[in-house]
Protein backbone atom coordinates (compact mmCIF):
# COMPACT_ATOMS: atom_id res chain seq x y z
CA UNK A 1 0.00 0.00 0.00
CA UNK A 2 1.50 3.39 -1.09
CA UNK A 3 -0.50 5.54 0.96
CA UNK A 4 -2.04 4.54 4.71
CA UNK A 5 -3.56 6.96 7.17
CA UNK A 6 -5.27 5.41 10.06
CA UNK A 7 -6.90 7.37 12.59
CA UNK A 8 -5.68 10.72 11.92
CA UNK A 9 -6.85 12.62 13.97
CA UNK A 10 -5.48 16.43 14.46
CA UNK A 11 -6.65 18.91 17.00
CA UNK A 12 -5.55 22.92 17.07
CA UNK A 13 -6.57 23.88 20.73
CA UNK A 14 -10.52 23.14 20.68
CA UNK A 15 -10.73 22.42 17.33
CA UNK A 16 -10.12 19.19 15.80
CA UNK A 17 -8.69 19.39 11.94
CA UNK A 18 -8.94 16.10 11.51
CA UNK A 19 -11.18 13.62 13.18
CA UNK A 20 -10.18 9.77 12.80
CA UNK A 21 -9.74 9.58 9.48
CA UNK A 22 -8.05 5.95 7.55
CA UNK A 23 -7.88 5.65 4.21
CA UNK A 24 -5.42 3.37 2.06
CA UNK A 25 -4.50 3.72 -1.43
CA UNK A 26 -2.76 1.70 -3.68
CA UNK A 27 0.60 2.43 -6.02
CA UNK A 28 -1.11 3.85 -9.47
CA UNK A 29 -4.32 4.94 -8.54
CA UNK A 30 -5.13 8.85 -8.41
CA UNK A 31 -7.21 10.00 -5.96
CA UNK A 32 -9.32 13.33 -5.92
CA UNK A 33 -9.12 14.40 -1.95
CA UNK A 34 -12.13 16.90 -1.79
CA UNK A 35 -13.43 18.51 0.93
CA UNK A 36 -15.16 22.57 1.47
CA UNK A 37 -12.40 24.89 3.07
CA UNK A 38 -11.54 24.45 6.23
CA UNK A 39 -12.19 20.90 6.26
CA UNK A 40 -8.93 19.34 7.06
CA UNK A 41 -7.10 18.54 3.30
CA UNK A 42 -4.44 20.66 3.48
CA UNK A 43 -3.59 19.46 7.40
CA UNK A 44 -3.90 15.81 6.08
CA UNK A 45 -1.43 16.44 3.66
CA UNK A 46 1.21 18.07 5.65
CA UNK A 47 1.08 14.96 8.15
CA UNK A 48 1.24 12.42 4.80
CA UNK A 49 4.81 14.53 3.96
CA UNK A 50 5.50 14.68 7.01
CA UNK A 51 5.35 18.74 7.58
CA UNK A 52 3.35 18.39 10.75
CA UNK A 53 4.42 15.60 13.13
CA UNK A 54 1.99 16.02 16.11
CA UNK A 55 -1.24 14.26 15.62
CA UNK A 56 -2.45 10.78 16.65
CA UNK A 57 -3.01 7.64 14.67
CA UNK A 58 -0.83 6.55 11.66
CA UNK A 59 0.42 7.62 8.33
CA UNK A 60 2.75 5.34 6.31
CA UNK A 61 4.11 5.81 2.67
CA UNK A 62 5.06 2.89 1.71
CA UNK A 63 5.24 0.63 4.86
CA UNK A 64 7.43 3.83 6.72
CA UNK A 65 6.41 5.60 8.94
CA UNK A 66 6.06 8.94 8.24
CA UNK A 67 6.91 10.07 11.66
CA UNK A 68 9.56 7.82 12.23
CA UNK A 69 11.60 8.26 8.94
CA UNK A 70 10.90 11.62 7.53
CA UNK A 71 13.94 12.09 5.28
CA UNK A 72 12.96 8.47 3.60
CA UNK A 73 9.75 9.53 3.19
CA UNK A 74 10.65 13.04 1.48
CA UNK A 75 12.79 11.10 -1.19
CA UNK A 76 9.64 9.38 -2.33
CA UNK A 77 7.10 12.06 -2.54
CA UNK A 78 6.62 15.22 -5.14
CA UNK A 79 4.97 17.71 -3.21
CA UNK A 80 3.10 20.44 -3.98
CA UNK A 81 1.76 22.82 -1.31
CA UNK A 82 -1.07 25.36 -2.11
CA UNK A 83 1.23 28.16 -1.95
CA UNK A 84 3.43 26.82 -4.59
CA UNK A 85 6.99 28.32 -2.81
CA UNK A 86 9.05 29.87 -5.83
CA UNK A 87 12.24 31.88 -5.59
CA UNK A 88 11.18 34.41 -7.53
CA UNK A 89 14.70 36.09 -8.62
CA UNK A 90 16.02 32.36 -10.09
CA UNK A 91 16.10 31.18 -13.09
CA UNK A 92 13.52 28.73 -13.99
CA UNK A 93 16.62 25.90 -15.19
CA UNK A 94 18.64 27.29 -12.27
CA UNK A 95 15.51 26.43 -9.39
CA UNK A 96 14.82 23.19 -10.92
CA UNK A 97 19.04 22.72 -10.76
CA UNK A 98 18.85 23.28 -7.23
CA UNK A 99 16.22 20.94 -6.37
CA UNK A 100 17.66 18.41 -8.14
CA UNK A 101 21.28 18.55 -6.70
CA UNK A 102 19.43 18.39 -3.23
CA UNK A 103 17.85 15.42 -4.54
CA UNK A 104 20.95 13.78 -6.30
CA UNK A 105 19.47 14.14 -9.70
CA UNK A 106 21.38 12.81 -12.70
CA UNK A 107 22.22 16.00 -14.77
CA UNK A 108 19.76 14.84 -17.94
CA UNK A 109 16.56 14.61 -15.55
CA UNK A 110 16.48 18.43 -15.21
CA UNK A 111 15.99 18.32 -19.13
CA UNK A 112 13.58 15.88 -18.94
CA UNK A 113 11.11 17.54 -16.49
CA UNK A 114 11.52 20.77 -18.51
CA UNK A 115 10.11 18.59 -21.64
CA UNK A 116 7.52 16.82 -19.42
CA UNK A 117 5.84 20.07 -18.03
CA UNK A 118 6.35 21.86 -21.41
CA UNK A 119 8.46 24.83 -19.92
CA UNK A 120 10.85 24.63 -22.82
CA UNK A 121 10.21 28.39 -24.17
CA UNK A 122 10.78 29.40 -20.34
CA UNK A 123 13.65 27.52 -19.22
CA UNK A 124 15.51 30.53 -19.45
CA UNK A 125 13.50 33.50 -17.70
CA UNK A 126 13.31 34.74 -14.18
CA UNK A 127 10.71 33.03 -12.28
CA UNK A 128 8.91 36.72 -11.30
CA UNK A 129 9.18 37.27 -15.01
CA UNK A 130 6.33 34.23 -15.72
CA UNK A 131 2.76 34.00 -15.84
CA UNK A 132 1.12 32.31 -12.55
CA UNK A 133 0.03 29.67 -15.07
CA UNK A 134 3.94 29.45 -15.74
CA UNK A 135 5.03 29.41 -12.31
CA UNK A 136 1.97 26.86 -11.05
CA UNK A 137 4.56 24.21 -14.05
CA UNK A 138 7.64 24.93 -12.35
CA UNK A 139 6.12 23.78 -9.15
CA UNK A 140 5.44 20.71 -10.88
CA UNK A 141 8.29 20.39 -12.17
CA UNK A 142 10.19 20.98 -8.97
CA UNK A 143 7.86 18.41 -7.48
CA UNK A 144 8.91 15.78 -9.97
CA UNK A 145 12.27 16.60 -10.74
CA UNK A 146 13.18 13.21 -8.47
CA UNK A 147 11.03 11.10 -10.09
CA UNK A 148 9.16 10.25 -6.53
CA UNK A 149 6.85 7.39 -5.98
CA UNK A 150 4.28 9.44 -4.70
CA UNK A 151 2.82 12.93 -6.18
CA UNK A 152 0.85 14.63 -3.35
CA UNK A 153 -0.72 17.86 -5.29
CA UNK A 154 -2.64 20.44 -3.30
CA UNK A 155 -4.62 22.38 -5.92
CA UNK A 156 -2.33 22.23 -8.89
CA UNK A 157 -3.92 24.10 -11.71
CA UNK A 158 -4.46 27.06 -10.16
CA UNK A 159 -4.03 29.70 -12.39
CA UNK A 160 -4.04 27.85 -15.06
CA UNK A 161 -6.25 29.18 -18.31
CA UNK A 162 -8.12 26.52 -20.11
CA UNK A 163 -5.47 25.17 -22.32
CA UNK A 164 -2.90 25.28 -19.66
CA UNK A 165 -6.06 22.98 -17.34
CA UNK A 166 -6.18 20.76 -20.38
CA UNK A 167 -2.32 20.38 -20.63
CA UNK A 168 -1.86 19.88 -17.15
CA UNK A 169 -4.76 17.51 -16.72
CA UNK A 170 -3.20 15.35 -19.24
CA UNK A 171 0.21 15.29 -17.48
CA UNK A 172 -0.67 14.52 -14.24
CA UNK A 173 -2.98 11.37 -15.53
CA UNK A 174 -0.61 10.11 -17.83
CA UNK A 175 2.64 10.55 -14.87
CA UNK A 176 0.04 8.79 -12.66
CA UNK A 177 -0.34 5.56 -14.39
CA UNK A 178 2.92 4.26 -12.41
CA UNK A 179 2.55 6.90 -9.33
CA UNK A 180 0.31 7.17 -6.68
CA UNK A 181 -1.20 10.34 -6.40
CA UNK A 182 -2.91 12.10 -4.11
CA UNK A 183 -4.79 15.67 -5.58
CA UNK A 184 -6.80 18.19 -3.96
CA UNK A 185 -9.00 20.60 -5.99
CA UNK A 186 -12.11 22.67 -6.09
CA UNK A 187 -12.72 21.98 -9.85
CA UNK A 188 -15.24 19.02 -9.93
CA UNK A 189 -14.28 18.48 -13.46
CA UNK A 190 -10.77 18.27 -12.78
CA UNK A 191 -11.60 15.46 -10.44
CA UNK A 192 -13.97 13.61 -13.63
CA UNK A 193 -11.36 14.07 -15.88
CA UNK A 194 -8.66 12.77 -14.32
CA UNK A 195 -9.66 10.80 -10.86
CA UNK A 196 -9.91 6.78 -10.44
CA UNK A 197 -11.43 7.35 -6.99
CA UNK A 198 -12.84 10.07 -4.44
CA UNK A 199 -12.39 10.72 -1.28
CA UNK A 200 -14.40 13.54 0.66
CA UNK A 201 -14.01 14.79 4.00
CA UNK A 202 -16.15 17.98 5.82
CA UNK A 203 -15.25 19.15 8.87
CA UNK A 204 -12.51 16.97 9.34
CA UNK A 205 -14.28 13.76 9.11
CA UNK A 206 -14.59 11.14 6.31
CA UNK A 207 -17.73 11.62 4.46
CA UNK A 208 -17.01 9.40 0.96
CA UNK A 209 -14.34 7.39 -0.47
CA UNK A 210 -15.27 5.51 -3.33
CA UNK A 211 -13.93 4.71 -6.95
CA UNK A 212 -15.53 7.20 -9.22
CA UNK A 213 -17.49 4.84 -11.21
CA UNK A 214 -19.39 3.40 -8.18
CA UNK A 215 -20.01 7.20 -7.00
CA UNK A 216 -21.41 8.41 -9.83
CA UNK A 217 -23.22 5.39 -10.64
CA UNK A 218 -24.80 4.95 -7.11
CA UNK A 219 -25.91 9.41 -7.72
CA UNK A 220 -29.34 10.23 -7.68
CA UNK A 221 -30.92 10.32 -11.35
CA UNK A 222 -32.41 13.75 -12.38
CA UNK A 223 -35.23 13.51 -15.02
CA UNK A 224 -35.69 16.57 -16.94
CA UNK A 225 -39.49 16.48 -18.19
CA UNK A 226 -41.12 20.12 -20.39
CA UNK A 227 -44.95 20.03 -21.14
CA UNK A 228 -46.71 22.41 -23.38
CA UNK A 229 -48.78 24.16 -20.36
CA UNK A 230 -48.45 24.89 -17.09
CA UNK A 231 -48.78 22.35 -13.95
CA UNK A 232 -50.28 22.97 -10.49
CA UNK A 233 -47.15 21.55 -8.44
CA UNK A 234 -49.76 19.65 -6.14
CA UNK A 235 -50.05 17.15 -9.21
CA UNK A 236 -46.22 16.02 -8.18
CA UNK A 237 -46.90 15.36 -4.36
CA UNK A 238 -45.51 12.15 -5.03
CA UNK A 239 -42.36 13.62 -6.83
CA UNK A 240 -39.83 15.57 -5.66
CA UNK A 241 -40.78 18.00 -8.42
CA UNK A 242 -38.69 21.43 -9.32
CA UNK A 243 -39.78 24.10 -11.13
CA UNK A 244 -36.48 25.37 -13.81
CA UNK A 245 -38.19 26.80 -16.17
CA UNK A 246 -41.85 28.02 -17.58
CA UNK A 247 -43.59 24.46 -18.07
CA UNK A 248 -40.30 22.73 -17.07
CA UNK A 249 -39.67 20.83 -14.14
CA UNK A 250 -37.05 18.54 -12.62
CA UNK A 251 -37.57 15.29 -10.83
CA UNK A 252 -35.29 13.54 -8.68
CA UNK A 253 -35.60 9.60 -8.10
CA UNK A 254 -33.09 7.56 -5.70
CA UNK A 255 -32.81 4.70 -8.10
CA UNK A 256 -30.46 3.25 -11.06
CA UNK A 257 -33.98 1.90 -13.26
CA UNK A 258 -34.48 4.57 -15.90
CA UNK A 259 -37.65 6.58 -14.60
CA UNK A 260 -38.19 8.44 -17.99
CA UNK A 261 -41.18 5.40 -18.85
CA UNK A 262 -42.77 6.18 -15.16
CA UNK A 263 -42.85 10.06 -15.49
CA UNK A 264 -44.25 9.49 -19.27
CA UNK A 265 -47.05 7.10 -17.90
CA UNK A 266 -48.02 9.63 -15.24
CA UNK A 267 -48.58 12.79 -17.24
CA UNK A 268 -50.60 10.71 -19.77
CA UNK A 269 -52.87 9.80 -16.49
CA UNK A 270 -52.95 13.50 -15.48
CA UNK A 271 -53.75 14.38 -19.09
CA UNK A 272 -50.11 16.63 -19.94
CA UNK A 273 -48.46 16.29 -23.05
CA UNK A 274 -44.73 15.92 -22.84
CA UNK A 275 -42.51 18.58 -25.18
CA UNK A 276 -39.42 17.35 -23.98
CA UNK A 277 -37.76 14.40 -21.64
CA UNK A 278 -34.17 13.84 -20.70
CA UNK A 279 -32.48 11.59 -18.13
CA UNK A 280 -29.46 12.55 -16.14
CA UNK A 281 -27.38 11.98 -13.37
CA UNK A 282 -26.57 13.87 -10.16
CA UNK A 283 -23.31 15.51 -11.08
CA UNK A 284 -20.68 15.23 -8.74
CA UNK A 285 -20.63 19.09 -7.82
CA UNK A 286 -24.26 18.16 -6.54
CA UNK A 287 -23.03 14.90 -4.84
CA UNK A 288 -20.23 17.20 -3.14
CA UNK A 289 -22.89 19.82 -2.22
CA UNK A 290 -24.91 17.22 -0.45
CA UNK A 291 -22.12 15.62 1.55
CA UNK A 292 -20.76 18.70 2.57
CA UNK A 293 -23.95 20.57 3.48
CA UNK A 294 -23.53 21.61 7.01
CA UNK A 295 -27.45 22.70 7.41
């Protein structure tokens, strides 16, 4: 197992961070860590790379424990905090040069990750002299410049405009084929296009954790249903009926059978005819909505 946490828990005076959370995942799966602010991701991964060292329960990478070996640990993971730390007045060859001597890099690998994050054309400019799109790749790069095991990633594409998302997307799925990797974002469709498996905490406790194609199949189905008059909303006591748009409704069933044939069968007994009738899913912004809800 490349990743273990069991029974994190993490408490800052009163409050508790983190509240007995395990989780295990395996070498080559990536995992989309989600979670509303202030709900314990960024703590979690500090303790994983072994940043904070003052919490109960334990995290392992790779059989070692974190707390117990930090330096082993270190060599294994690419990190990438939220606050992607840059020295701004180096040169963007010279930065990832420095990482990699710390590391004990083979010359050719600094190259390499210059290819791999497509930082070619600014290899040779000051870091304060790039784009935040620009300097969000050379903390990538920095963060794989040692070719670790592991790839923690605490919201990596910030700043990132929509070809940059797309390029980066790509990289970080195709480097995490034979990686584990742990990611943290905001962007729902980030985690869709690039996850194997979710995990979702709130308020420092494990809500979800599930493969992605179990979550999304196991979502509540949305049927999208347009007549060609109005409805008295009583009619739909027995649905959880609403109203999106003049004669339009939408109706939400907790089941995989396709309900399009039921809501077809009762307008014809009410006497509506149906313009227009789609089936969806629950997207998983509205999954993470519901989880996360603290009403």
């Amino acid at each position: 197992m490349s990743i273990s946490a069991k029974g994190i828990t993490k408490t800052y005076k009163t409050q508790k961070a983190l509240n007995n959370v395990s989780f295990n995942i395996p070498k080559g799966q990536i995992v989309g860590f989600l979670g509303p602010n202030g709900a314990g991701k960024s703590t979690m991964m500090k303790i994983l790379t072994g940043y904070i060292n003052t919490y109960d329960g334990d995290a392992k990478i790779n059989s070692i424990d974190v707390r117990k070996s930090p330096l082993d640990i270190q060599h294994k993971i690419g990190y990438l905090p939220e606050h992607n730390p840059l020295y701004l007045e180096m040169y963007v060859k010279e930065f990832l040069r420095f990482n990699a001597e710390i590391y004990g890099c083979p010359k050719g690998r600094i190259e390499e990750v210059i290819h791999l994050t497509n930082l070619n054309a600014e290899a040779h400019k000051k870091i304060h002299q790039l784009s935040k799109g620009y300097r969000q790749r050379v903390g990538l790069a920095a963060a794989l410049v040692h070719d670790p095991e592991i790839l923690i990633l605490d919201e990596p594409t910030t700043g990132l405009d929509p070809n940059q998302l797309t390029e980066i997307r790509s990289l970080i799925k195709s480097i995490g084929k034979d990686k584990t990797t742990l990611l943290s974002t905001h962007i729902m469709q980030e985690v869709e296009a690039i996850c194997d498996r979710v995990i979702i905490i709130n308020q420092g406790k494990l809500v979800a954790d599930e493969m992605l194609d179990d979550l999304t199949k196991n979502q509540q189905q949305i049927i999208y249903v347009e007549f060609d008059y109005s409805v008295e909303l009583e009619a739909f006591n027995r649905l959880k009926a609403k109203e999106v748009g003049l004669y339009a409704y939408e109706l939400h069933f907790d089941t995989e059978i396709d309900m399009r044939a039921y809501v077809f069968d009762f307008a014809h007994d009410i006497g509506l005819k149906i313009k227009t009738l789609n089936r969806k899913n629950q997207s998983l912004e509205e999954l993470f909505k519901s989880l996360t809800s603290n009403k």
